[in-house]
PDB file of N, CA and C in Angstrom:
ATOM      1  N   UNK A   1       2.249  21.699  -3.776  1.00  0.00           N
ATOM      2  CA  UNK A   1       2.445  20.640  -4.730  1.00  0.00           C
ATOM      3  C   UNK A   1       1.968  19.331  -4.099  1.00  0.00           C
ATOM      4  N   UNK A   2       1.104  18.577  -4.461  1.00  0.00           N
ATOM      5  CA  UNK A   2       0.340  17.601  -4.189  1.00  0.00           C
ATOM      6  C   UNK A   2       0.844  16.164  -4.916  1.00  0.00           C
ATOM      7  N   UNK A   3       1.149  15.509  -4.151  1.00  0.00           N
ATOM      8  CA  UNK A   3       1.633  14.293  -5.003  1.00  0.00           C
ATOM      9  C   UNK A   3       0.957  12.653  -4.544  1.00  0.00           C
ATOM     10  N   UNK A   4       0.741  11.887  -5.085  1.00  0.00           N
ATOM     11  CA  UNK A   4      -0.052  10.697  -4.931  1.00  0.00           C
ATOM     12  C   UNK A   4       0.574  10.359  -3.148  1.00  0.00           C
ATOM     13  N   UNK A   5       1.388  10.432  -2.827  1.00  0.00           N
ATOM     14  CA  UNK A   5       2.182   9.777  -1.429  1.00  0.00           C
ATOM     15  C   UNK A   5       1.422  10.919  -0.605  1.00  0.00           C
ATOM     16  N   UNK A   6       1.421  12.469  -0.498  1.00  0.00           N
ATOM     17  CA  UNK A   6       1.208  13.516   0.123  1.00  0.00           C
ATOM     18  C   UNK A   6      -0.410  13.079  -0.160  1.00  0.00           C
ATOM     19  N   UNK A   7      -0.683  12.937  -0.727  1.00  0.00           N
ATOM     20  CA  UNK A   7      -2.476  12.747  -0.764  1.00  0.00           C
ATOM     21  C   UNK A   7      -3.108  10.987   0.044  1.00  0.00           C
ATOM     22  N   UNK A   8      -2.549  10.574  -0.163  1.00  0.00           N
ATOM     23  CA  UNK A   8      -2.665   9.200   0.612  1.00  0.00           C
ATOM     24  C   UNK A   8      -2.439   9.625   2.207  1.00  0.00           C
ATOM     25  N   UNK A   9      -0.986  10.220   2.506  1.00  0.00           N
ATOM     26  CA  UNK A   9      -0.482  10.560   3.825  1.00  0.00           C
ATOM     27  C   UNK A   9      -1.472  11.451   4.334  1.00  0.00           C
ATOM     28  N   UNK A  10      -2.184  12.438   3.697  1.00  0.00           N
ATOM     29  CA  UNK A  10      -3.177  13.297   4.276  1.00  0.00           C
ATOM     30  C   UNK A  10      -4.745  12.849   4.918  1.00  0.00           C
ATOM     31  N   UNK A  11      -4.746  11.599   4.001  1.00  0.00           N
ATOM     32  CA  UNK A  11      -6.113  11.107   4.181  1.00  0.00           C
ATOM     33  C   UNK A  11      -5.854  10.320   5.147  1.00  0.00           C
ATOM     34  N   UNK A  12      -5.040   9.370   5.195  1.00  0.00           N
ATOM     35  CA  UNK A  12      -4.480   8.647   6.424  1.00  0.00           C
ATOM     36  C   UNK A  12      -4.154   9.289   7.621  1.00  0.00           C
ATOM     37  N   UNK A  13      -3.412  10.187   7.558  1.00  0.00           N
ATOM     38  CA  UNK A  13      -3.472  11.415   8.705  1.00  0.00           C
ATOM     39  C   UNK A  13      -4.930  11.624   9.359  1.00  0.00           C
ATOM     40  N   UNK A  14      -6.145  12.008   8.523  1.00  0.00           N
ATOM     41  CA  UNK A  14      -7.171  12.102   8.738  1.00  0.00           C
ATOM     42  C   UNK A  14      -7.693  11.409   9.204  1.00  0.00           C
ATOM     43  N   UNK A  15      -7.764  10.211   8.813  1.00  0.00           N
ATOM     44  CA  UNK A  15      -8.545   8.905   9.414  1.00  0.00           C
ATOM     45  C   UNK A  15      -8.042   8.531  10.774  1.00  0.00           C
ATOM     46  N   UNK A  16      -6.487   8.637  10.855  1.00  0.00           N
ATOM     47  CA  UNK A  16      -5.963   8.588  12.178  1.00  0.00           C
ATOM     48  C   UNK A  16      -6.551   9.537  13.128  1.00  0.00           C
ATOM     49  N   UNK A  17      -6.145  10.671  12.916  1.00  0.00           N
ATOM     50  CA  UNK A  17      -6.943  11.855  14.202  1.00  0.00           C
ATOM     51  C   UNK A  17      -8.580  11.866  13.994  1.00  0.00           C
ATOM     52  N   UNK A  18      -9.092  11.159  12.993  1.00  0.00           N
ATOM     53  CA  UNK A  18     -10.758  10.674  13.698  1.00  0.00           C
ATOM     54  C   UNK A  18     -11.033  10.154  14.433  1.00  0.00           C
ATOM     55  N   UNK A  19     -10.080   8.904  14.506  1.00  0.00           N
ATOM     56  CA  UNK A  19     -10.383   7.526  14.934  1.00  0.00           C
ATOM     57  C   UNK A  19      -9.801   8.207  16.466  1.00  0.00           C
ATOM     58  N   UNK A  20      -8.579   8.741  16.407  1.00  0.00           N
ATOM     59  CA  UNK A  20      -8.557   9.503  17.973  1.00  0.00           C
ATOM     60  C   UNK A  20      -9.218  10.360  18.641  1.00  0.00           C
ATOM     61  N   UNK A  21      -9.951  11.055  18.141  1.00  0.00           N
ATOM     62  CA  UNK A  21     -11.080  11.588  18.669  1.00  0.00           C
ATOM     63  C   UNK A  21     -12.304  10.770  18.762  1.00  0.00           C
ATOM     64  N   UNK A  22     -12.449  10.004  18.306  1.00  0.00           N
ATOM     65  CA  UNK A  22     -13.546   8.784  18.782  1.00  0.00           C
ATOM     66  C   UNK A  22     -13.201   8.170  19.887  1.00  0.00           C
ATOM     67  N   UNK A  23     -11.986   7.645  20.141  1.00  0.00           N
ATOM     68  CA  UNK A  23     -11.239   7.055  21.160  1.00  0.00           C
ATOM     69  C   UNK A  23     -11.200   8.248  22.375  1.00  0.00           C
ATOM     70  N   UNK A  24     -10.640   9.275  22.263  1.00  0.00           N
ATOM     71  CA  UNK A  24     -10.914  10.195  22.948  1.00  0.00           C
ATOM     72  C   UNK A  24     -11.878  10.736  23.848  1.00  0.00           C
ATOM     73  N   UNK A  25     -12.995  11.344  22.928  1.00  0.00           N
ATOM     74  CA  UNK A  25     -14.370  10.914  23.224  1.00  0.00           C
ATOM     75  C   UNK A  25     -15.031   9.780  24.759  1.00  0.00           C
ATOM     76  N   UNK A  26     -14.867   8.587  24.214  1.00  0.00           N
ATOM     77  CA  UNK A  26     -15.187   7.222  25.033  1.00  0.00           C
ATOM     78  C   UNK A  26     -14.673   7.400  26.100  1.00  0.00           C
ATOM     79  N   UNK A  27     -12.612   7.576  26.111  1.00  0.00           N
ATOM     80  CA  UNK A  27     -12.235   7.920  27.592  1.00  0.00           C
ATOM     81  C   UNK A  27     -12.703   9.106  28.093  1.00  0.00           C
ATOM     82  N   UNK A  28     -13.103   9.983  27.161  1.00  0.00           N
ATOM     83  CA  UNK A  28     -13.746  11.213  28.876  1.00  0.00           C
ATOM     84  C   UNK A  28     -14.867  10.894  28.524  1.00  0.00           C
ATOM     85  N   UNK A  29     -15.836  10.213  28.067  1.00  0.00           N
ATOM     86  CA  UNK A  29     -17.153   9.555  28.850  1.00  0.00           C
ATOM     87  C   UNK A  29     -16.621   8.866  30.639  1.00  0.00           C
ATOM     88  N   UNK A  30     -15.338   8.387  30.659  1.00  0.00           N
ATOM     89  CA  UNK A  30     -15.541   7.403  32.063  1.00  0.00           C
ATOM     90  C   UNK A  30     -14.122   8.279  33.282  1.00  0.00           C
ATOM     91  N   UNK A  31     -13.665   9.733  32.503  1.00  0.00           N
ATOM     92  CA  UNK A  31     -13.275  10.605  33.681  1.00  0.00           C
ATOM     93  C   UNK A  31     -14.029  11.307  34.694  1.00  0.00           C
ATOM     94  N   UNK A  32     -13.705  11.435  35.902  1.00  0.00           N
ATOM     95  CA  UNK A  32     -14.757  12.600  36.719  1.00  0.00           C
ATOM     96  C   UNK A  32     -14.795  13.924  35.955  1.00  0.00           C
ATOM     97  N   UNK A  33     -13.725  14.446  35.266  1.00  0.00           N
ATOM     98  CA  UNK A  33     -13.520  15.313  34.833  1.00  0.00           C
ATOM     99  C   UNK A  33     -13.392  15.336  33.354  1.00  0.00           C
ATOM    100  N   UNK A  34     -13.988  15.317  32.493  1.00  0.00           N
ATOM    101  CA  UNK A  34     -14.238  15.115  31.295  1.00  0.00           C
ATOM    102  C   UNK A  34     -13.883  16.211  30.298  1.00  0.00           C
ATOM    103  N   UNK A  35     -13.904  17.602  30.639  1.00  0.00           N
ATOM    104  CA  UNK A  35     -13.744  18.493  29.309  1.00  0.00           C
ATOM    105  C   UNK A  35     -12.217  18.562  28.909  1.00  0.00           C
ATOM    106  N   UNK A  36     -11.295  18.466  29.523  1.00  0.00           N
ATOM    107  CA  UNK A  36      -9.970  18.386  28.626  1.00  0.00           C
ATOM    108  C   UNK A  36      -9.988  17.376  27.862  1.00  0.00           C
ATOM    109  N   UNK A  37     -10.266  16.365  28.118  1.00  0.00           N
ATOM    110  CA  UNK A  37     -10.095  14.968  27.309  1.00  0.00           C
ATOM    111  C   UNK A  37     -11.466  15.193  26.150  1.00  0.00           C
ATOM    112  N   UNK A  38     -12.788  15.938  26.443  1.00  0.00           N
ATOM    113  CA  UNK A  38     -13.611  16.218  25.206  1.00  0.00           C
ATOM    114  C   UNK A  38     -13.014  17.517  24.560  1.00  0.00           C
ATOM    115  N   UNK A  39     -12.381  17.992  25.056  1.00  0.00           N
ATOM    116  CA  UNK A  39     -12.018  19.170  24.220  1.00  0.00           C
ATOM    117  C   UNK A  39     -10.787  18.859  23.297  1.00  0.00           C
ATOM    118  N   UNK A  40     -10.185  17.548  23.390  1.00  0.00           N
ATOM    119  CA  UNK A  40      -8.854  17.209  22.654  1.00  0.00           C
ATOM    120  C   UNK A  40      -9.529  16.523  21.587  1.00  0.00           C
ATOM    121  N   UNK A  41     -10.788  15.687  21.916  1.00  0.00           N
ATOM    122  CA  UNK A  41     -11.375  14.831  20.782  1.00  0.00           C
ATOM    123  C   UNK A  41     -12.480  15.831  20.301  1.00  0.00           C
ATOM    124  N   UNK A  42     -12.669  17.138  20.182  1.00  0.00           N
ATOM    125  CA  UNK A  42     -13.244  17.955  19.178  1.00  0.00           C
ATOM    126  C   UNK A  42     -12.444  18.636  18.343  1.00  0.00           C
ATOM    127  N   UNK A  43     -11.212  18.749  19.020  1.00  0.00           N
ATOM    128  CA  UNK A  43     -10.270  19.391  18.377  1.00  0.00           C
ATOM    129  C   UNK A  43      -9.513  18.360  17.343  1.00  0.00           C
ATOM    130  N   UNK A  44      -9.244  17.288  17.783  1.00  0.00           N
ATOM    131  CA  UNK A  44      -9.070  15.966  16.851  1.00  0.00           C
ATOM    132  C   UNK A  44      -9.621  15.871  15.459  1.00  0.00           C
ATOM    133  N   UNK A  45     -11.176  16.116  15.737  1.00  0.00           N
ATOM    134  CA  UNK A  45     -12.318  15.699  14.911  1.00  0.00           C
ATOM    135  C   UNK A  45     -12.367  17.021  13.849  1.00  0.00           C
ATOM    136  N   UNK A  46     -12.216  18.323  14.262  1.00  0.00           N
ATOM    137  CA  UNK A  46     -12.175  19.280  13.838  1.00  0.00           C
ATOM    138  C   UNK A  46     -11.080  19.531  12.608  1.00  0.00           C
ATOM    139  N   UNK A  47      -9.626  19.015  13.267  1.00  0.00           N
ATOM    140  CA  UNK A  47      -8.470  19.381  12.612  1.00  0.00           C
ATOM    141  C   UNK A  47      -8.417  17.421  11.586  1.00  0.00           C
ATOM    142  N   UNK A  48      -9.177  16.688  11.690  1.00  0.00           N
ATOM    143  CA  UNK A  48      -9.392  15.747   9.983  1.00  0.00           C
ATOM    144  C   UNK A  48     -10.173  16.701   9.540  1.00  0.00           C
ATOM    145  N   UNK A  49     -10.993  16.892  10.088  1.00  0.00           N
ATOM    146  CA  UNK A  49     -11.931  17.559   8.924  1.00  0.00           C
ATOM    147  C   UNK A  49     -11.081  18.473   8.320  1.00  0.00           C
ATOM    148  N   UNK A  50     -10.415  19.477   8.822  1.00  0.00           N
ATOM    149  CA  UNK A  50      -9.550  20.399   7.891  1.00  0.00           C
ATOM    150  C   UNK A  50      -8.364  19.873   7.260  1.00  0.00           C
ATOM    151  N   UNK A  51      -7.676  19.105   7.697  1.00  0.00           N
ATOM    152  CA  UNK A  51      -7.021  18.135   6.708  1.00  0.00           C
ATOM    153  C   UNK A  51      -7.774  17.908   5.146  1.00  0.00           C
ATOM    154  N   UNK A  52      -8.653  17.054   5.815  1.00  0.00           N
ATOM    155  CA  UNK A  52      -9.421  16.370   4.415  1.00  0.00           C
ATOM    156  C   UNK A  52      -9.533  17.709   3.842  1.00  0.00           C
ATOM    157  N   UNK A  53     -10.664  18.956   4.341  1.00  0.00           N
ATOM    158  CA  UNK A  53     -11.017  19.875   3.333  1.00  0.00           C
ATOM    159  C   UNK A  53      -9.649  20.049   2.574  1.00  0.00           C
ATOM    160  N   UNK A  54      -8.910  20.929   3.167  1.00  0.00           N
ATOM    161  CA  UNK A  54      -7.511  21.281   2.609  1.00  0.00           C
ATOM    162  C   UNK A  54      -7.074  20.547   1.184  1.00  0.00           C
ATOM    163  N   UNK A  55      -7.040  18.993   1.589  1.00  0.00           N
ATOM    164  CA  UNK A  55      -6.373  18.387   0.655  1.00  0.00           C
ATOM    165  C   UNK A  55      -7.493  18.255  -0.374  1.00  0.00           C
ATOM    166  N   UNK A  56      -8.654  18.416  -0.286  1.00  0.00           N
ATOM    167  CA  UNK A  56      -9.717  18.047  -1.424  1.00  0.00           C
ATOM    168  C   UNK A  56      -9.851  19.171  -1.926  1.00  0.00           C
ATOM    169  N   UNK A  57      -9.763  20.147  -1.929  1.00  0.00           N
ATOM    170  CA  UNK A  57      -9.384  21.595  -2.517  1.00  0.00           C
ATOM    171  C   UNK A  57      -7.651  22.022  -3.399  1.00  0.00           C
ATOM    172  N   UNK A  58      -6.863  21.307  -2.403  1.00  0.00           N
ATOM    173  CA  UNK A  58      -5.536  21.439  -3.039  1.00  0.00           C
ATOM    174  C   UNK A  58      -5.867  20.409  -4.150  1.00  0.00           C
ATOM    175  N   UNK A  59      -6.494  19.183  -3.986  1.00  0.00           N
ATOM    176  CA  UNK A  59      -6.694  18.831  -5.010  1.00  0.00           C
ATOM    177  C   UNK A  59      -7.424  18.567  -6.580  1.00  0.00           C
ATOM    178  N   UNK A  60      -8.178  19.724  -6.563  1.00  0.00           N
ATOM    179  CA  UNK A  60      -9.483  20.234  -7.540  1.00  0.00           C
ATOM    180  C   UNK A  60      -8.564  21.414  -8.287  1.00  0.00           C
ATOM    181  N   UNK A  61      -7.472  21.672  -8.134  1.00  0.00           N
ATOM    182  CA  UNK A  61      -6.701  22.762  -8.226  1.00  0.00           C
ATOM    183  C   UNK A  61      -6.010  22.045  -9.672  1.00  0.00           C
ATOM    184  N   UNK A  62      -6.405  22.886 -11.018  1.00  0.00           N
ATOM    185  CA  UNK A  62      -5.602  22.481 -12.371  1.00  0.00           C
ATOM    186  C   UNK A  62      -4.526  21.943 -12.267  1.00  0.00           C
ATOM    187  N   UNK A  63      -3.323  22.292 -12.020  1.00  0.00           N
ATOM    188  CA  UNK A  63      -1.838  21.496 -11.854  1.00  0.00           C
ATOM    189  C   UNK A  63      -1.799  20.002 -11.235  1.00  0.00           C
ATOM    190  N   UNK A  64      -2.902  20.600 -10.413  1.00  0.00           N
ATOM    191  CA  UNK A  64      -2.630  19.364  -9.269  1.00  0.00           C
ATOM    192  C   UNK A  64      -3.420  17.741  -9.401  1.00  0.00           C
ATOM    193  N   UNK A  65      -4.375  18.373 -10.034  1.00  0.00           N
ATOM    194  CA  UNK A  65      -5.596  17.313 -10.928  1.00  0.00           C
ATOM    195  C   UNK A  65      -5.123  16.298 -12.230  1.00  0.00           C
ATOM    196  N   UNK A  66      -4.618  17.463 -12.690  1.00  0.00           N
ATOM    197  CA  UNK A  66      -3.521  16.718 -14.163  1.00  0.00           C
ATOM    198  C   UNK A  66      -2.567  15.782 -13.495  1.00  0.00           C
ATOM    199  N   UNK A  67      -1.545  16.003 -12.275  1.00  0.00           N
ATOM    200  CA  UNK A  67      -0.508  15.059 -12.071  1.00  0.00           C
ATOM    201  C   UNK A  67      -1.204  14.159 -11.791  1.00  0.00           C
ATOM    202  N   UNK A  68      -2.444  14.223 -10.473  1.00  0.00           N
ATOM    203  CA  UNK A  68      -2.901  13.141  -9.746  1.00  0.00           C
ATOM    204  C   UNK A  68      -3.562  12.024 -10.820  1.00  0.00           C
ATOM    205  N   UNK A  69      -4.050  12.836 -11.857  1.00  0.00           N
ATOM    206  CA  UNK A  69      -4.632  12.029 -13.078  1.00  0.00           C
ATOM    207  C   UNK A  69      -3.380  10.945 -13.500  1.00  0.00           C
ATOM    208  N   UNK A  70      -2.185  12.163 -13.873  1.00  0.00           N
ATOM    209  CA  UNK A  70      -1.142  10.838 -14.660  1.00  0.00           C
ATOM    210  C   UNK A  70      -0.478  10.230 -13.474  1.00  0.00           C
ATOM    211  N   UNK A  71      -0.625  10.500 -12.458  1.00  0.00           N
ATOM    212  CA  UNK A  71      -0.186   9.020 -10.926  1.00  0.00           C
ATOM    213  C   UNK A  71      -0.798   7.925 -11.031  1.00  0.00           C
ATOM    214  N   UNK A  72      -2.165   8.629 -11.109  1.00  0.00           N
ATOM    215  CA  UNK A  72      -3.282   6.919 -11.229  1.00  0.00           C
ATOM    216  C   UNK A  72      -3.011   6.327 -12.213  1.00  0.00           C
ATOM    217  N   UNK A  73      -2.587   6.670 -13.652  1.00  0.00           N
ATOM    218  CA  UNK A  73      -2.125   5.968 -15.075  1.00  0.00           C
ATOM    219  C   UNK A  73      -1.162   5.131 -14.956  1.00  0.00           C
ATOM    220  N   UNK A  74      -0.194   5.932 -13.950  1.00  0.00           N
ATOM    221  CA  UNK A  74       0.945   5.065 -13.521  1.00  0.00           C
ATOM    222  C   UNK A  74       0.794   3.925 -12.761  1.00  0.00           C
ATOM    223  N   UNK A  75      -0.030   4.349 -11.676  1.00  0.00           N
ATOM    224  CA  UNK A  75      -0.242   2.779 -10.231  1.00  0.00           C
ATOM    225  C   UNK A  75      -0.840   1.706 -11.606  1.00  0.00           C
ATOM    226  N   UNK A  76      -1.733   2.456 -12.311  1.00  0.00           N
ATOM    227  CA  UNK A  76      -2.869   1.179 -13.028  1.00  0.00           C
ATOM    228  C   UNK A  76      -1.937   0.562 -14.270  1.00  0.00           C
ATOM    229  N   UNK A  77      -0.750   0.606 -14.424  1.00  0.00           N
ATOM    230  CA  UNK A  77       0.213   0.425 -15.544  1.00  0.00           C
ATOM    231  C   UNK A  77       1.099  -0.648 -14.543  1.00  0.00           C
ATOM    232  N   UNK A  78       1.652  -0.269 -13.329  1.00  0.00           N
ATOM    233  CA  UNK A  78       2.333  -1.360 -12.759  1.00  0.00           C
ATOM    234  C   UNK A  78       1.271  -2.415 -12.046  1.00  0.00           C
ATOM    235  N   UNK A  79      -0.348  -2.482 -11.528  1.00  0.00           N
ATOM    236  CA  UNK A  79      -0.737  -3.311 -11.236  1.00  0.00           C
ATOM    237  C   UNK A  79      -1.428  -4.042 -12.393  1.00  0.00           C
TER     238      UNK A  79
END
């Protein structure tokens, strides 16, 4: 069940563990030892991407399309 807060929180989730694997990334550019710290920021980069897929699929899904439709009716009714 997909709801306007759970779909915001997912994408934000996402954007967060990108942005840490970018960050990630940079610090094992300047370790002697670099593959744990690149292997946390592929795995970072890997697991938004499956976030996002996940939620852009949960959300193409009939039930879930109709609510997200009447959420946005709602935000655009109180702003």
């Amino acid at each position: 069940m997909l709801t306007c807060q759970r779909l915001r929180g997912a994408v934000f989730l996402s954007a967060f563990l990108l942005i840490t694997g970018l960050v990630l990334e940079f610090a094992g550019r300047s370790f002697a030892f670099p593959a744990p710290v690149m292997a946390l920021a592929l795995l970072s980069g890997l697991a938004a991407l499956a976030i996002l897929a996940v939620t852009f699929v949960t959300a193409l899904l009939p039930g879930n399309a109709r609510r997200l439709a009447e959420c946005r009716k709602g935000t655009l009714l109180l702003g």
